[in-house]
Protein backbone atom coordinates (compact mmCIF):
# COMPACT_ATOMS: atom_id res chain seq x y z
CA UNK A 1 55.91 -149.21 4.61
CA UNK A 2 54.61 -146.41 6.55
CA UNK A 3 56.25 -143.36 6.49
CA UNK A 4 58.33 -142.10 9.48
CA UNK A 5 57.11 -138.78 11.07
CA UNK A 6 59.23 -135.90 10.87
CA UNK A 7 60.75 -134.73 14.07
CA UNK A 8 59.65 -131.05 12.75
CA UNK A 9 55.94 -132.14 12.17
CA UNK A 10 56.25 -134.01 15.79
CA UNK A 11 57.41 -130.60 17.86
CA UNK A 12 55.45 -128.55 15.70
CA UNK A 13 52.43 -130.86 17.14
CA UNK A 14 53.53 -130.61 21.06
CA UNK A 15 54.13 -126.85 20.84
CA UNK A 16 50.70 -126.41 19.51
CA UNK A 17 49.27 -128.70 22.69
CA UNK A 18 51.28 -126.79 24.60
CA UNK A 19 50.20 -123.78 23.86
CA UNK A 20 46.62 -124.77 23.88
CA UNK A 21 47.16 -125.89 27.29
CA UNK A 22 48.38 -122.90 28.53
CA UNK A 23 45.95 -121.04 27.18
CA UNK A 24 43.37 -123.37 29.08
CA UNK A 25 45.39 -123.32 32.42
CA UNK A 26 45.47 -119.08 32.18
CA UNK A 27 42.10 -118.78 30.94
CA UNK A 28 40.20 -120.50 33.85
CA UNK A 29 43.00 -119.71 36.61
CA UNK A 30 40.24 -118.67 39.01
CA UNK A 31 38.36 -121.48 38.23
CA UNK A 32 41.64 -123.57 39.77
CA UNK A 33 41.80 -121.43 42.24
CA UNK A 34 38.43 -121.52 43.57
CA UNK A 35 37.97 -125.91 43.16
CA UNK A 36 40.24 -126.59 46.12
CA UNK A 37 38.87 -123.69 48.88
CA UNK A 38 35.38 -125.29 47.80
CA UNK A 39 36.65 -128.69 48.22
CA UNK A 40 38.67 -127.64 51.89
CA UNK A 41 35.30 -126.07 53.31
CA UNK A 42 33.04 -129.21 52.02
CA UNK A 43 35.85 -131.25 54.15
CA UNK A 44 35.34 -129.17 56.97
CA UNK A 45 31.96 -129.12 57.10
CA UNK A 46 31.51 -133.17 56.83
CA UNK A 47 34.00 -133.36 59.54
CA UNK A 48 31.94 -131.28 61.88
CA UNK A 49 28.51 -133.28 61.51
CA UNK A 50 25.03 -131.87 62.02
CA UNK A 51 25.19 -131.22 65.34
CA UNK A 52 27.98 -129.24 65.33
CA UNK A 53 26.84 -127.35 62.71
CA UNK A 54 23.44 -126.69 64.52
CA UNK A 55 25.37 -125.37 67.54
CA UNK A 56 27.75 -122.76 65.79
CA UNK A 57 24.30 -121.91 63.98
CA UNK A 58 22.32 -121.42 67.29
CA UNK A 59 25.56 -119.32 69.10
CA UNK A 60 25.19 -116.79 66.16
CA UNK A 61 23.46 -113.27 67.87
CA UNK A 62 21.73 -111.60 65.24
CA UNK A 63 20.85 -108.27 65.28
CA UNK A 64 17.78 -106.82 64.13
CA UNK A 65 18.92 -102.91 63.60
CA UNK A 66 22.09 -104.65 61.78
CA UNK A 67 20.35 -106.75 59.83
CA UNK A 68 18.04 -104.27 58.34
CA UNK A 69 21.13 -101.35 58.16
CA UNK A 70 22.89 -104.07 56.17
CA UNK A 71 20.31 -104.94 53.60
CA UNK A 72 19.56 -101.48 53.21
CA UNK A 73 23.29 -101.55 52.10
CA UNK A 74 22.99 -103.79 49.85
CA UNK A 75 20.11 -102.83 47.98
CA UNK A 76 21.07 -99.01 47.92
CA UNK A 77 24.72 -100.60 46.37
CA UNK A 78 22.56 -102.70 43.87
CA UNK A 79 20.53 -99.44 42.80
CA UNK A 80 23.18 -97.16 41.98
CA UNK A 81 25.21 -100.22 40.03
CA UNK A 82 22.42 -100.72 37.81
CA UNK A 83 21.57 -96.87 37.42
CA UNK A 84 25.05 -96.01 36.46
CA UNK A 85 25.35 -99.84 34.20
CA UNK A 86 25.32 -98.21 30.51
CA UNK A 87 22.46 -99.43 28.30
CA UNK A 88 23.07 -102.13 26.08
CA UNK A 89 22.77 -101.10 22.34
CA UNK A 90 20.85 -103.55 20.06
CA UNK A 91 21.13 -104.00 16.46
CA UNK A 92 17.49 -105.22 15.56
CA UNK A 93 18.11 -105.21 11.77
CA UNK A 94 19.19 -104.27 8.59
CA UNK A 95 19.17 -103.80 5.21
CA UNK A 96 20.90 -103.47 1.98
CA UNK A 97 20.58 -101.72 -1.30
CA UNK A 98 21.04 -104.02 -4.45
CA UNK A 99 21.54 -101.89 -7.73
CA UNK A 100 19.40 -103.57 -10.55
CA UNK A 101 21.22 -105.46 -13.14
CA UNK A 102 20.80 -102.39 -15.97
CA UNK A 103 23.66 -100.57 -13.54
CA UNK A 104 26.07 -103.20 -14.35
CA UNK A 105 29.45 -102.14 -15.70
CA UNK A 106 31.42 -105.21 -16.56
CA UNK A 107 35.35 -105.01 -17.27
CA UNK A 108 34.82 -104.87 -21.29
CA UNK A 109 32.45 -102.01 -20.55
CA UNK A 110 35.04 -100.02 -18.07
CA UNK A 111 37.60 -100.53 -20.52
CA UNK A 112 35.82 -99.23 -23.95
CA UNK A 113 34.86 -96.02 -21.67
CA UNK A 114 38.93 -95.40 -21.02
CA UNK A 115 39.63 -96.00 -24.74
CA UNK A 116 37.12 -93.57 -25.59
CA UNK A 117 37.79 -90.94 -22.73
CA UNK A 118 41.09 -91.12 -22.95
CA UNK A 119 41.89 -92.02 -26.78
CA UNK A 120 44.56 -88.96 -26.79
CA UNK A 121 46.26 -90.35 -23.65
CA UNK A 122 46.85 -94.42 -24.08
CA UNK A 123 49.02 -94.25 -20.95
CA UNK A 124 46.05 -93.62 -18.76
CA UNK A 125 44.23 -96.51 -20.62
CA UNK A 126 46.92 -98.75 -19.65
CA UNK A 127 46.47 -97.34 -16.03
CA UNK A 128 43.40 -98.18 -15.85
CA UNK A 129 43.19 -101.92 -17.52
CA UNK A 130 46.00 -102.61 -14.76
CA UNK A 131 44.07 -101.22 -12.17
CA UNK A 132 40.89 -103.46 -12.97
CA UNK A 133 42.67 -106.51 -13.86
CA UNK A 134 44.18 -106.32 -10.03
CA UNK A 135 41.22 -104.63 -8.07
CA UNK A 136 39.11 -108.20 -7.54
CA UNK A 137 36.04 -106.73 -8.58
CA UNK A 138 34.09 -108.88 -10.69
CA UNK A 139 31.86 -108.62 -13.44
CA UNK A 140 28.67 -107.72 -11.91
CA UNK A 141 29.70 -104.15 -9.76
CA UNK A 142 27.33 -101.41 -10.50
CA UNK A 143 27.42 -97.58 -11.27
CA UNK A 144 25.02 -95.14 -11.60
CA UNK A 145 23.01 -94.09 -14.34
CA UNK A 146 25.19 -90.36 -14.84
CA UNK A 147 28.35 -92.70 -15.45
CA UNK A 148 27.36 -94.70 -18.21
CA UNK A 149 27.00 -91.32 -19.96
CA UNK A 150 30.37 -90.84 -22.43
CA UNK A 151 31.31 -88.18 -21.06
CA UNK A 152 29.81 -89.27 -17.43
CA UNK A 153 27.22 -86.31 -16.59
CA UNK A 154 27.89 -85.75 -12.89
CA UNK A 155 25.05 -83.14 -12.64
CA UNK A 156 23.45 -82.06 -9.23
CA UNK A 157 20.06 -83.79 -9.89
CA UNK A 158 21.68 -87.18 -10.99
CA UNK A 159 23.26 -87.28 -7.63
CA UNK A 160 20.01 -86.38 -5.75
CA UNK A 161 18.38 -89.49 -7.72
CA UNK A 162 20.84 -91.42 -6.87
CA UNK A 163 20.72 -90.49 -3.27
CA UNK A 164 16.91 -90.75 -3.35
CA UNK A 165 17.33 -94.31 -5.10
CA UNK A 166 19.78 -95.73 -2.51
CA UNK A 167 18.41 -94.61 0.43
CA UNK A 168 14.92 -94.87 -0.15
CA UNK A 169 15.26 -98.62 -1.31
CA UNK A 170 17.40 -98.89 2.25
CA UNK A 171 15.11 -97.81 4.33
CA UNK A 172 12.31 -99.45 2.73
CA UNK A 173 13.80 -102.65 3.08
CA UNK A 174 14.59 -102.39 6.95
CA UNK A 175 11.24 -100.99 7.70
CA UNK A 176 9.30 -104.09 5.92
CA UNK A 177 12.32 -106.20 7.64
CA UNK A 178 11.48 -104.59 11.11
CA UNK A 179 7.98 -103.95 10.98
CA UNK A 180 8.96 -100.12 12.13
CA UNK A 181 6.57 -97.29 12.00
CA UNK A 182 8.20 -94.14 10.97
CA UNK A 183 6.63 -92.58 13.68
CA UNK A 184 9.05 -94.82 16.55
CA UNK A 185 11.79 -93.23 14.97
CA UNK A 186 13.41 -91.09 17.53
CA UNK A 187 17.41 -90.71 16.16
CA UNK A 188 17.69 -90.48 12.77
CA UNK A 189 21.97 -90.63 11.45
CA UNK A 190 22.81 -90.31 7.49
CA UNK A 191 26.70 -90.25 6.54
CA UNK A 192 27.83 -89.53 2.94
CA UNK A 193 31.19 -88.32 2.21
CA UNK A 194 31.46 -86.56 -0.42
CA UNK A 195 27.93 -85.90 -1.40
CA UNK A 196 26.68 -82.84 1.22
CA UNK A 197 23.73 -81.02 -0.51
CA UNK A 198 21.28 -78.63 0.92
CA UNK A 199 18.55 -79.57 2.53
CA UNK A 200 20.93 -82.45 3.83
CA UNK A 201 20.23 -86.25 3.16
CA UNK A 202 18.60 -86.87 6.88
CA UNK A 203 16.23 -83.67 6.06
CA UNK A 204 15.55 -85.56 2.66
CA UNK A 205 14.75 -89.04 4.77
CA UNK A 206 12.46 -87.29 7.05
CA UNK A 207 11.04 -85.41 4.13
CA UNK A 208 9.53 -88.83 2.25
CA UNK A 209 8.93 -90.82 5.13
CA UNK A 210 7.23 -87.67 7.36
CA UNK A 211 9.48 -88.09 10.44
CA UNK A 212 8.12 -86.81 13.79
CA UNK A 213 9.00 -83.09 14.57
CA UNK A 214 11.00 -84.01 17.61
CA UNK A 215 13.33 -86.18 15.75
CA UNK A 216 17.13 -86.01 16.19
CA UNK A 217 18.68 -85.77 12.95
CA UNK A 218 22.26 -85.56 11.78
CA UNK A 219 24.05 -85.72 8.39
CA UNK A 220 27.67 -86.33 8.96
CA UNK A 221 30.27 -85.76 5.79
CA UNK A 222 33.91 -85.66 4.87
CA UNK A 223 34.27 -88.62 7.06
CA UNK A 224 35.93 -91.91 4.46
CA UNK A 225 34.85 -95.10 4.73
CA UNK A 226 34.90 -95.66 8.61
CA UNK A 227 32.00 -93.06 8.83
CA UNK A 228 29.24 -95.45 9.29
CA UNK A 229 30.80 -96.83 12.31
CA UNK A 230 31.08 -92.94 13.34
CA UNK A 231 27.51 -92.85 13.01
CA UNK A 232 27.28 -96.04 15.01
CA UNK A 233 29.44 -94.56 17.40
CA UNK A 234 27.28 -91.53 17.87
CA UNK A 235 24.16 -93.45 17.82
CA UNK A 236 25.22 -95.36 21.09
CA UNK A 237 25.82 -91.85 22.80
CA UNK A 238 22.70 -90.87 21.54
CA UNK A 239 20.96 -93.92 22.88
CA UNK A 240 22.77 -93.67 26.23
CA UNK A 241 21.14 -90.24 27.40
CA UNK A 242 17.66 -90.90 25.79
CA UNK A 243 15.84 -94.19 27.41
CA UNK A 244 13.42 -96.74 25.57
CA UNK A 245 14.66 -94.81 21.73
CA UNK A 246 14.92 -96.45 18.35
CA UNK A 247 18.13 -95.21 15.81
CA UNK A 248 18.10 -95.69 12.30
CA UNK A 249 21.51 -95.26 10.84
CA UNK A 250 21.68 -95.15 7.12
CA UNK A 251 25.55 -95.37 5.26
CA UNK A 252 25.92 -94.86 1.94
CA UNK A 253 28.37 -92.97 -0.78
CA UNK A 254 27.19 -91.40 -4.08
CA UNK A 255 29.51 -92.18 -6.48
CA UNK A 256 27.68 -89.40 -8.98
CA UNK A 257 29.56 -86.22 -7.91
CA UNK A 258 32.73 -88.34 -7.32
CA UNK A 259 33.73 -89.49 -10.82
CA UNK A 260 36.89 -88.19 -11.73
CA UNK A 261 37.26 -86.82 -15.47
CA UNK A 262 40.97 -85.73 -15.77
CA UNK A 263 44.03 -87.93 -15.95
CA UNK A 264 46.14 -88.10 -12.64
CA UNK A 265 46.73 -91.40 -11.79
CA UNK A 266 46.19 -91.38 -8.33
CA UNK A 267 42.79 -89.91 -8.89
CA UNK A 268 42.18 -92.39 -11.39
CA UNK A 269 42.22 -95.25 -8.72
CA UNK A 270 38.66 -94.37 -6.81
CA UNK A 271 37.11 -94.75 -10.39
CA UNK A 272 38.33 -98.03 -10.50
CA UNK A 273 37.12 -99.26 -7.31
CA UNK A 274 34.35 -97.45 -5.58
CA UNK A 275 30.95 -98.57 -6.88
CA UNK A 276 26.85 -98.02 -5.78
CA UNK A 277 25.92 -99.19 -2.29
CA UNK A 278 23.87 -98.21 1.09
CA UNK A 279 22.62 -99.73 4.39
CA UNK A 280 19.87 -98.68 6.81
CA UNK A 281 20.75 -100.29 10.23
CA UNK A 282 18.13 -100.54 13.31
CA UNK A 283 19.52 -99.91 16.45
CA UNK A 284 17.60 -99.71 20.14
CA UNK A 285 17.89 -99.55 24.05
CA UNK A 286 14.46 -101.05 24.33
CA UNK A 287 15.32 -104.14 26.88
CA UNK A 288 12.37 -105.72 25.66
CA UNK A 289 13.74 -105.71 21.91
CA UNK A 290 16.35 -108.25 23.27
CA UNK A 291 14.31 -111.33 21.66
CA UNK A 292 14.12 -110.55 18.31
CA UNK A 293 17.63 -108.44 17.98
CA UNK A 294 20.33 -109.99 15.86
CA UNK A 295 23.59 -108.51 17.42
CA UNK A 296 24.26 -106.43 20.94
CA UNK A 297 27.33 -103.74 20.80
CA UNK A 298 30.12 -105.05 22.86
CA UNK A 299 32.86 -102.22 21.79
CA UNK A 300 33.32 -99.54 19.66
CA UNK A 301 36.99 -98.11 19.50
CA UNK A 302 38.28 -94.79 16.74
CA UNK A 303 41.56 -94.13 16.58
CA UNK A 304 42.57 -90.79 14.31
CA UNK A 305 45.96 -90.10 13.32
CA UNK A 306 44.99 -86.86 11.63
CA UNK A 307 47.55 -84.73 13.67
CA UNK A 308 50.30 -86.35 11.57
CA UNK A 309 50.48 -84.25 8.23
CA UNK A 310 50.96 -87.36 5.86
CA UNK A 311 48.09 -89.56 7.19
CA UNK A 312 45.82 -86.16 6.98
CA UNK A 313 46.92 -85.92 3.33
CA UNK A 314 47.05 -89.32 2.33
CA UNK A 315 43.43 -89.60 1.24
CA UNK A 316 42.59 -85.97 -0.10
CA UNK A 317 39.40 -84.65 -2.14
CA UNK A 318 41.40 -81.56 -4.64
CA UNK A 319 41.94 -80.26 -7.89
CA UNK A 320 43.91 -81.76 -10.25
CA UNK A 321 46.31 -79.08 -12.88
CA UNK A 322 43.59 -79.11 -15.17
CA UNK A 323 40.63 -77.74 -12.89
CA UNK A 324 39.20 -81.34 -12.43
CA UNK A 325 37.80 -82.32 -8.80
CA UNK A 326 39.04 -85.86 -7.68
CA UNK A 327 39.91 -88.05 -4.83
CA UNK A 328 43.60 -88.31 -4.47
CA UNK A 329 45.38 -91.95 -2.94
CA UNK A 330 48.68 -91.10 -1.61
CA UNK A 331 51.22 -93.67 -2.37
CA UNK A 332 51.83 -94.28 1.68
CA UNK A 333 48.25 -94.98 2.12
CA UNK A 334 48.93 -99.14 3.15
CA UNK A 335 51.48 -97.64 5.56
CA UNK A 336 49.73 -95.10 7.21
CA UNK A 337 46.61 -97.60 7.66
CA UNK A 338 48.70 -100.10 9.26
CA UNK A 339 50.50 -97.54 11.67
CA UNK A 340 46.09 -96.60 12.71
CA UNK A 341 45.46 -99.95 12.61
CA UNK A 342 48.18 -100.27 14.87
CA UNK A 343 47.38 -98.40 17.31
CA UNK A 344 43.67 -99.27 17.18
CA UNK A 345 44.63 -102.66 17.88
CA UNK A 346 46.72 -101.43 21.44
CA UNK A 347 43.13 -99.81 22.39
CA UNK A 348 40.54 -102.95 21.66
CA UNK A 349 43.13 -105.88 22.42
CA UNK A 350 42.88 -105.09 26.25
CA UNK A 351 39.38 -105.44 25.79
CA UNK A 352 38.78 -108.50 23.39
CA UNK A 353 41.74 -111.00 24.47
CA UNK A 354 41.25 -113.87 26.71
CA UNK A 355 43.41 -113.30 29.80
CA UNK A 356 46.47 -116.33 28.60
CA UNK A 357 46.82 -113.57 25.13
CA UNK A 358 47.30 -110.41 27.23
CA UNK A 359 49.25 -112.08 29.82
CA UNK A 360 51.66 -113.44 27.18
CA UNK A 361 51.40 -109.73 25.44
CA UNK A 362 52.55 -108.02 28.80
CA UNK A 363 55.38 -110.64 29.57
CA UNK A 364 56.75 -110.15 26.10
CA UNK A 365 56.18 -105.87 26.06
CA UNK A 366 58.09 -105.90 29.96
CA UNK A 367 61.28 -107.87 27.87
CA UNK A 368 61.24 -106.10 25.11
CA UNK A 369 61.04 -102.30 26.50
CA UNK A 370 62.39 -102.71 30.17
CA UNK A 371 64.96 -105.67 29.90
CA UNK A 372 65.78 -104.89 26.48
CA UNK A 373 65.50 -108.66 25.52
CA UNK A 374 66.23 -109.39 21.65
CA UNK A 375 62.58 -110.91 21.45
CA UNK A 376 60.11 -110.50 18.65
CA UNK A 377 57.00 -108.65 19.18
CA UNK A 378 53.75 -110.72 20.19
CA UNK A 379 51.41 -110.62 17.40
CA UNK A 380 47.78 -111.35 19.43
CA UNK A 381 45.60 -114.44 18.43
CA UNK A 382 42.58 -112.46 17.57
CA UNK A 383 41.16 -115.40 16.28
CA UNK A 384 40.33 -116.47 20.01
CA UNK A 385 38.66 -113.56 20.37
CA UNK A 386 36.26 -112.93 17.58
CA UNK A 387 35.08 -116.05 15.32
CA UNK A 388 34.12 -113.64 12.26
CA UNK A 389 35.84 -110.75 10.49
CA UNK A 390 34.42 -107.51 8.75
CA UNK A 391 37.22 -105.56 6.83
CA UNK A 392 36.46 -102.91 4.84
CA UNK A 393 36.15 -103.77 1.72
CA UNK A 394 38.52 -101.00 0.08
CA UNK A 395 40.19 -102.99 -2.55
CA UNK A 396 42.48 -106.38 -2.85
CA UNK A 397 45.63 -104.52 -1.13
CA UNK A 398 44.19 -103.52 1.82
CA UNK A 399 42.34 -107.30 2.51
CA UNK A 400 45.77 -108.73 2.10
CA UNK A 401 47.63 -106.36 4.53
CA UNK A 402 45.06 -106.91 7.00
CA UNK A 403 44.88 -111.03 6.57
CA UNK A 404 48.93 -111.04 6.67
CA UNK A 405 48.69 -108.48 9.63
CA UNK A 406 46.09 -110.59 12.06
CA UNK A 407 47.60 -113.78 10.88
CA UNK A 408 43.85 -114.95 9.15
CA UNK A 409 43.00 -117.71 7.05
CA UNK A 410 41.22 -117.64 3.83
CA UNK A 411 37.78 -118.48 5.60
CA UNK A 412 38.03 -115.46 7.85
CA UNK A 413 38.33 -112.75 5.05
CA UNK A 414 36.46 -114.56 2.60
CA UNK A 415 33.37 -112.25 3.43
CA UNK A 416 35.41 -109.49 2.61
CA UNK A 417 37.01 -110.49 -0.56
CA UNK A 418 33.78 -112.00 -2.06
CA UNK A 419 31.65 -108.33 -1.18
CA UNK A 420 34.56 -106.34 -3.07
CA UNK A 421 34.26 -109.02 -6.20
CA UNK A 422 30.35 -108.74 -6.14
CA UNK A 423 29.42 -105.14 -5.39
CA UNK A 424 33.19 -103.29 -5.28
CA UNK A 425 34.29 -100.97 -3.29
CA UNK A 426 31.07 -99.71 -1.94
CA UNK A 427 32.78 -97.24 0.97
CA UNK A 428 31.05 -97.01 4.36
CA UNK A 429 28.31 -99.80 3.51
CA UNK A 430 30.78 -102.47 2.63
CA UNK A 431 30.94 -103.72 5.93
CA UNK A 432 26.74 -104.66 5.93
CA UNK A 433 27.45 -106.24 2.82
CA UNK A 434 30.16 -108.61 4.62
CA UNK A 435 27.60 -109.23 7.17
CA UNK A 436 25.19 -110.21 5.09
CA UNK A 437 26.99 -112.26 3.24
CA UNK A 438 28.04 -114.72 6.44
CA UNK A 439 24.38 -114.67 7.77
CA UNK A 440 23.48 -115.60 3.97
CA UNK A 441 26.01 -118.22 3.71
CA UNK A 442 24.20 -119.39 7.63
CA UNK A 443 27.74 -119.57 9.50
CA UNK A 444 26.34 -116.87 12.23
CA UNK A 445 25.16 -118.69 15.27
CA UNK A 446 24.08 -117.13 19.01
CA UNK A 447 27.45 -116.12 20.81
CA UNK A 448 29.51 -115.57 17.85
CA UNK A 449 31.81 -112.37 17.97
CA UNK A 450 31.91 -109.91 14.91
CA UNK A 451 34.97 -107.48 14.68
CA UNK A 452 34.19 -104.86 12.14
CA UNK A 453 37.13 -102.92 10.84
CA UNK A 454 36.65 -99.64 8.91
CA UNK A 455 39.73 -96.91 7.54
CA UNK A 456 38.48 -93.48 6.47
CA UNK A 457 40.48 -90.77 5.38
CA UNK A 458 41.73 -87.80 7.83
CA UNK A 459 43.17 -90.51 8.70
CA UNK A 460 41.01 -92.61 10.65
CA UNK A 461 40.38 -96.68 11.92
CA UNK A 462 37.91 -97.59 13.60
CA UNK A 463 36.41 -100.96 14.98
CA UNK A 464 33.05 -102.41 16.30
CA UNK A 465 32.91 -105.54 18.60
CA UNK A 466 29.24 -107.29 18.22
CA UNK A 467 28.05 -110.57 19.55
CA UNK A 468 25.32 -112.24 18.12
CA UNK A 469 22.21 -112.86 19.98
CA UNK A 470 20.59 -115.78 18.30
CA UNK A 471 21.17 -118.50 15.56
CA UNK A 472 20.75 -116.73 12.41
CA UNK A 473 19.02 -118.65 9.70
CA UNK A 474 19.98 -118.06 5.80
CA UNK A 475 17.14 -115.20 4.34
CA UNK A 476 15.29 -117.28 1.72
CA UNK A 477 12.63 -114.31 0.78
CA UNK A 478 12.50 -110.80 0.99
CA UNK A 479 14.90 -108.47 0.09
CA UNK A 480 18.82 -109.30 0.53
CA UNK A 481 22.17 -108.26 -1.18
CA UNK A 482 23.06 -111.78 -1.52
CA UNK A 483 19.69 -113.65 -2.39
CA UNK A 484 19.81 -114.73 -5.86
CA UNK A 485 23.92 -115.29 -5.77
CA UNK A 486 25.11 -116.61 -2.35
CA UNK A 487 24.85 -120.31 -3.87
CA UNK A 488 27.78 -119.41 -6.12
CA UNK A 489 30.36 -118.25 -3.70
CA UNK A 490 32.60 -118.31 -2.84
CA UNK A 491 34.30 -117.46 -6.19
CA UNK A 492 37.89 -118.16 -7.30
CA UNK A 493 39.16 -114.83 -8.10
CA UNK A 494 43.00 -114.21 -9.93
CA UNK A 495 45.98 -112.55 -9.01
CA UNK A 496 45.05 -111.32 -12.49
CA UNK A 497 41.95 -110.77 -14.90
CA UNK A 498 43.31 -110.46 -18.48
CA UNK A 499 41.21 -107.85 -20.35
């Protein structure tokens, strides 16, 4: 005997046609609108017949002076529309650094470092084995070669040769990927956070790869993970106010000069979590590079909550008691980047939403705040805007606050939670490596919208709308992240690893 269907599964099933119909109906209201005025004048017209048609054409007076006044009008109107139009920003390519395999630092290895760092202190050792069984990182996350050293040996020149490693493999990448000549770079944008030596990293770049004079070069630091789309953000401007240019971005974070050596726990956490990564990203204004671009900028939104003491503190480079320099994680942290995330999310919505999502928004905002209706706030369907996700890749908690927070499924973070498991917590980059991993896995096809999603500390969120300009087919030479793996994610990973 068949089953009978539940009347819950039954109105769960009409609400959902509902909703999809009035999500049609709102969506293409103009498109209703318009169908019967078209249909009314094609009426008209067949009731009038050719000849009647003929003679209200023939009793029009047209005047020459007019005519020409007009069209001068028009074409004056058309000029200044497309000389005021902002230029649209291309991402051509990019690229990603891949540590080699001898930078690997499995869990076993992790864990015999604590025991020996910290074999007066078995507290912190605990700490630690906690952290990594819980951080989704998997076996194959690198570090670099000044780590690996008992103590690690965070010297000055281990940091420049890590810089020098990352970058350098980068940019070499994008450059064979491209087929740029260093000499048709015109913008040149490096961000590291912690890392700020002197001659800065861009002077370094244009050092080894003898960058014009003329170039425009910035370094930016002290800027968290969201930096590198800061330095996307400034690249646009850049590209707005200089015509037919080419901007190489390059995002990294040396993790040399950032390894912690006392035994505060919440400077224990970055350790735990932040491993070796870079990107070098292509970006242009040259119409003609339209063809062979992968993505156009559609939005790019920051939101900084920095004038509120505890989100300015709750990600903070000091000292611990003992002298030792370290990045501290405030205990607020998820709280604080849900508040920016918040209101970064009131700034692109408007922006991003089909018309039935913001109309539905607005009805429910009116209730709520001017009728003072009991109703529960609208959580948006951003899954009708954007058909992939980029989330920072800052550890397991924050992918889980974000997924529960936009409502996503497992498919839609997947890029996010696989990246952390295969190269960590790899700060500003992390969201090239999610990138690359859904063009790898060949789910990016021509109209697809990418929301990127970055958190930095001061306390910052930021978020880049792209749309995809062609059907992207799965690398299968040349350098990738993702080339010699993608076939065995996605992964299973555990609510817990036991070490």
């Amino acid at each position: 005997m068949p089953q009978a269907i539940s009347p819950e599964f039954s109105s769960s099933v009409k609400l959902k046609y509902v909703k999809l119909g009035y999500q049609y109906l709102v969506n293409h209201i103009l498109t209703f609108l318009l169908i019967p005025i078209m249909v009314g004048v094609l009426i008209e017209v067949l009731r009038l017949g050719p000849d009647e048609i003929l003679k209200l054409w023939n009793s029009l007076h047209f005047d020459l002076v007019k005519i020409l006044c007009s069209s001068f009008l028009i074409i004056f109107a058309a000029t200044i529309y497309f000389m005021s139009k902002p230029l649209s920003i291309y991402l051509v390519d990019y690229a990603c650094y891949k540590p080699p395999v001898t930078y690997r630092v499995p869990f076993a290895t992790g864990l015999e470092h604590a025991k020996i760092i910290f074999r007066s202190n078995p507290k912190c050792v605990d700490f630690v084995k906690r952290i990594l069984e819980r951080s989704g990182l998997g076996e194959e996350t690198c570090l670099p070669p000044a780590t690996h050293y008992i103590p690690p040996r965070p010297t000055m020149k281990a940091a420049r040769e890590e810089a020098q490693e990352i970058i350098f493999s980068a940019m070499d990448s994008l450059l064979y990927k491209t087929g740029l000549e260093a000499k048709d770079i015109d913008i040149l944008i490096v961000n590291c956070s912690i890392f700020s030596p002197t001659p800065s990293l861009s002077d370094m770049v244009i050092n080894n790869y003898k960058l014009r004079s003329n170039i425009k070069s910035f370094s930016l630091s002290g800027m968290g993970c969201s930096a590198g789309l800061i330095s996307i953000d400034l690249a646009r401007d850049l590209l707005q106010v200089h015509p037919n240019s080419n901007a190489v971005v390059i995002s990294t974070e040396i993790i040399t000069p950032n390894c912690y050596q006392g035994k505060e726990r919440a400077m224990l956490v970055p350790n735990c979590l932040f491993r070796m990564g870079g990107a070098a990203i292509l970006l242009t204004n040259r119409r003609w590079e339209r063809r062979r671009a992968k993505y156009r900028l559609l939005h790019l939104v920051r939101t900084h909550k920095g004038a509120d003491n505890k989100a300015y503190r709750c990600v903070m480079e000091d000292e611990d008691p003992e002298g030792n320099v370290g990045v501290k994680l405030s205990k607020d942290l998820m709280a604080i980047a849900g508040e920016a995330l918040k209101s970064n999310i009131t700034t692109i919505a408007p922006l991003v939403l089909p018309a039935s999502d913001q109309l539905l928004f607005f009805i429910i905002l009116i209730g709520r705040k001017i009728l003072n209706l009991n109703w529960k706030p609208y959580i948006p369907d951003f899954k009708q805007a954007f058909e992939h996700f980029c989330i920072h890749a800052g550890g397991r908690a924050v992918i889980d606050e974000l997924q529960k927070k936009l409502q996503l499924s497992a498919e839609h973070v997947e890029a996010s939670r696989m990246t952390l498991h295969r190269f960590g917590n790899t700060s500003s980059s992390s969201l090239w490596y999610e990138l690359s991993y859904i063009e790898a896995k060949g789910r990016m096809k021509k109209g697809d919208r990418i929301w990127q999603i970055a958190f930095g500390s001061g306390f910052k969120c930021n978020s880049a709308v792209w749309k995809c300009n062609r059907n992207i087919k799965p690398p299968t030479d040349g350098p990738g992240p993702w080339l010699d793996c993608i076939h065995r994610y996605p992964v299973q990973i555990p609510e817990v690893v036991l070490l």
